[in-house]
N, C-alpha and C. Protein backbone atom coordinates (compact mmCIF):
# COMPACT_ATOMS: atom_id res chain seq x y z
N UNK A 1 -30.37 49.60 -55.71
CA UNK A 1 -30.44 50.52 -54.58
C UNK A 1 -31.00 51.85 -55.07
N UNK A 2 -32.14 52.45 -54.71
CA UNK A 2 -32.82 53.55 -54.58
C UNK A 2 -32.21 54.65 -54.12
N UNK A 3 -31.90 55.41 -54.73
CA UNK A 3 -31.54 57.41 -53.95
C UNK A 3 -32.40 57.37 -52.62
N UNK A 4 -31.71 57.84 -51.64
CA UNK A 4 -32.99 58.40 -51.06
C UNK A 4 -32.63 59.79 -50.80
N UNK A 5 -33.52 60.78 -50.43
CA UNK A 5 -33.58 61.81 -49.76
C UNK A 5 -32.94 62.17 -48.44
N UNK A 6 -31.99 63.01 -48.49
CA UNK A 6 -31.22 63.04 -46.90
C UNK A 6 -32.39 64.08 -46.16
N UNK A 7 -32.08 63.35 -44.67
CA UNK A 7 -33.25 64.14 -43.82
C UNK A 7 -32.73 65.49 -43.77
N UNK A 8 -33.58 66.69 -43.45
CA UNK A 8 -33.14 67.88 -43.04
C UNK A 8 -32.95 67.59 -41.74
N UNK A 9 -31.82 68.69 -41.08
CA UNK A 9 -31.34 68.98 -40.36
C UNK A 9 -31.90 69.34 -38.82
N UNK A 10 -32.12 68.58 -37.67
CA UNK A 10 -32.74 69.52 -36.81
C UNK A 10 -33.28 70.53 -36.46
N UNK A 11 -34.42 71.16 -36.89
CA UNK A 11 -33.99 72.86 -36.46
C UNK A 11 -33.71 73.30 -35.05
N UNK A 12 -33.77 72.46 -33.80
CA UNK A 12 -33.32 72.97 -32.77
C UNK A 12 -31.89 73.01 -32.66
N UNK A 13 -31.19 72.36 -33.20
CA UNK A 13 -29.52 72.20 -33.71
C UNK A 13 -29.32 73.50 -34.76
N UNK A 14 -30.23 74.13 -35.13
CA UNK A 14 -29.47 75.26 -36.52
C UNK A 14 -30.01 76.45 -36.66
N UNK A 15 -31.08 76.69 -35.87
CA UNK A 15 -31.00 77.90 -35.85
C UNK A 15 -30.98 78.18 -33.97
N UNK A 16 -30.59 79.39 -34.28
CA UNK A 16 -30.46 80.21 -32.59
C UNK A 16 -31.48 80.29 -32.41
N UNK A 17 -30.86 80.49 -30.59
CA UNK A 17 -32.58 80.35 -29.51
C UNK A 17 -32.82 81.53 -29.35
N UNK A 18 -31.74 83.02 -29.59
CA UNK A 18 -32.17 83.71 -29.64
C UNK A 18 -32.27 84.43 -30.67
N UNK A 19 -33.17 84.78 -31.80
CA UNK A 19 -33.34 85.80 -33.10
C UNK A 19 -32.60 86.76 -32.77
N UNK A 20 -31.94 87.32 -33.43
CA UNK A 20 -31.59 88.66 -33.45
C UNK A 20 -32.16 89.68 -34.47
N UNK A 21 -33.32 90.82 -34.14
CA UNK A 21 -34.07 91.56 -34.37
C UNK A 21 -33.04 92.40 -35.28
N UNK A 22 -33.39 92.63 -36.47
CA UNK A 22 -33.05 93.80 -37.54
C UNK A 22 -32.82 95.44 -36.61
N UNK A 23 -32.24 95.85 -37.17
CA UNK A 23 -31.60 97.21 -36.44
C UNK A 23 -32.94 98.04 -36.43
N UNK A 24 -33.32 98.64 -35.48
CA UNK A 24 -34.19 99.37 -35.89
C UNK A 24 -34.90 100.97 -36.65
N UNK A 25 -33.18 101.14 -37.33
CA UNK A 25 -33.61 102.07 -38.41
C UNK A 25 -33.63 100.88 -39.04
N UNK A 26 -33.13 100.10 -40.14
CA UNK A 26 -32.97 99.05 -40.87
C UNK A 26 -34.89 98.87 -40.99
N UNK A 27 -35.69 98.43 -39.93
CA UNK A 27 -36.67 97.85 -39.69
C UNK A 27 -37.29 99.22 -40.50
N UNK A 28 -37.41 100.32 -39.53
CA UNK A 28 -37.79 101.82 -40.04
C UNK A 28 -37.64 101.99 -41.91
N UNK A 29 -36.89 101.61 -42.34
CA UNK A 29 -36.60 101.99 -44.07
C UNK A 29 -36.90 101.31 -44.28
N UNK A 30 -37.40 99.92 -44.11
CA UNK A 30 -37.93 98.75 -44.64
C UNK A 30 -39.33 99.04 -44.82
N UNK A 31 -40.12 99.60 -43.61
CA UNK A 31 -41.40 99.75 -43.78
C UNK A 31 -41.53 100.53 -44.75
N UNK A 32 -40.53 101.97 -44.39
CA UNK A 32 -41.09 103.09 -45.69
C UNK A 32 -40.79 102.82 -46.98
N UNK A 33 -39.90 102.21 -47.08
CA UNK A 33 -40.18 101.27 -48.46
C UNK A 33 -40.69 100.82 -48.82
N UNK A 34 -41.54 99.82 -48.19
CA UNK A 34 -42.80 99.11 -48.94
C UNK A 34 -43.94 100.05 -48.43
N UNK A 35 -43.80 101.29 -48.05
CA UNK A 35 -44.89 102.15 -48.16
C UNK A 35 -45.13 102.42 -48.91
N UNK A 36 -43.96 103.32 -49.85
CA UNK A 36 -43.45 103.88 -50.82
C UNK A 36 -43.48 103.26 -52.31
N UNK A 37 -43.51 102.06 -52.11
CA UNK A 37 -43.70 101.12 -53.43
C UNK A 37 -45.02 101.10 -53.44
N UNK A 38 -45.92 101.29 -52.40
CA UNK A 38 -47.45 100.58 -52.37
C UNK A 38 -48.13 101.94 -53.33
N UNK A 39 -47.54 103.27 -52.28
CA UNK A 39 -47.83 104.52 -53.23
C UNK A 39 -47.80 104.77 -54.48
N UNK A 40 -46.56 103.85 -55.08
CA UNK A 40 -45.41 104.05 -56.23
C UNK A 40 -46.76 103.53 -57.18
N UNK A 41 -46.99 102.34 -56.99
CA UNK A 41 -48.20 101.23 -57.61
C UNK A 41 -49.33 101.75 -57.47
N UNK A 42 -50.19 102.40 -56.33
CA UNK A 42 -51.28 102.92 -56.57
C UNK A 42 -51.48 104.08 -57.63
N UNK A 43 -50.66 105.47 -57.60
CA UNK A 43 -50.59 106.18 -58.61
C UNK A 43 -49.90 105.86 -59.99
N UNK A 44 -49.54 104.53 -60.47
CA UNK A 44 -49.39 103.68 -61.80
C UNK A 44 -50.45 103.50 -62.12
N UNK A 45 -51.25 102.54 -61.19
CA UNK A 45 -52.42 102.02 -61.43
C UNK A 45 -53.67 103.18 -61.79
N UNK A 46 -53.73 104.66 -61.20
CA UNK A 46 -54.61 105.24 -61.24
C UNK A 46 -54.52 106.28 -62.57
N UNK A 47 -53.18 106.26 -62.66
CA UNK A 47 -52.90 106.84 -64.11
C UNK A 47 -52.99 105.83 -65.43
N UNK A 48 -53.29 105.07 -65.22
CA UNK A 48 -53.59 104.39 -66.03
C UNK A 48 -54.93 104.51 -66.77
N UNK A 49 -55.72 104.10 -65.18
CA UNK A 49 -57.42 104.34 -65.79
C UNK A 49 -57.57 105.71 -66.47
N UNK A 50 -56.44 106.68 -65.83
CA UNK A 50 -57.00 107.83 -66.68
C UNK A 50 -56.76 107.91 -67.51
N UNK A 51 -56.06 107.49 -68.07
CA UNK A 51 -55.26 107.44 -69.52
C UNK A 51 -56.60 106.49 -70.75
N UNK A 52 -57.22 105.71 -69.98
CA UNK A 52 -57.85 105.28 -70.47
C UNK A 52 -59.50 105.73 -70.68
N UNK A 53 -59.93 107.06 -70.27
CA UNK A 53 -60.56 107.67 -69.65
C UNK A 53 -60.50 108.62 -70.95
N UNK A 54 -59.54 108.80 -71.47
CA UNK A 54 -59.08 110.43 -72.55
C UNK A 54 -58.94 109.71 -73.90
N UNK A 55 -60.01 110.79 -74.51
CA UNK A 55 -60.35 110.64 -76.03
C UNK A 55 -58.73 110.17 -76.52
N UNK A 56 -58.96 109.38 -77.72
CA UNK A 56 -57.84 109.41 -78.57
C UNK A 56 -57.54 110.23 -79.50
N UNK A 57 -56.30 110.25 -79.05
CA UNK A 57 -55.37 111.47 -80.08
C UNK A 57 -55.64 111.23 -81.19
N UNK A 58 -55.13 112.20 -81.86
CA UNK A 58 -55.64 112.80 -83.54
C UNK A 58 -54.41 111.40 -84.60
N UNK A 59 -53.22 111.09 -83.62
CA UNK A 59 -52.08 110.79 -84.33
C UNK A 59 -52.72 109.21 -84.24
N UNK A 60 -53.69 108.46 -83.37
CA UNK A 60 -53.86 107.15 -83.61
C UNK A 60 -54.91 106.49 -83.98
């Protein structure tokens, strides 16, 4: 006798018919957060090139 795989579950049986929408400050800090990270990463990324941009120090 072979294992088999149990079926998944209905999804009209498990999840609700109606979503319930994230609070909308909740929604609000979510965005500016991944605003804020996108910012966070662009000025990483741009300090970088500059870094790479500037003569090398005397010490390397």
């Amino acid at each position: 006798m072979t294992p088999t795989r149990p079926t998944p579950p209905d999804p009209a049986q498990t999840t609700p018919r109606h979503a319930v929408a994230p609070h909308p400050q909740l929604a609000d800090t979510m965005t500016e957060n991944a605003r804020l990270r996108t910012i966070a990463i662009t000025v990483m990324l741009e300090i970088a090139v500059l870094r790479e941009r500037l003569p090398p120090t005397a010490g390397e």
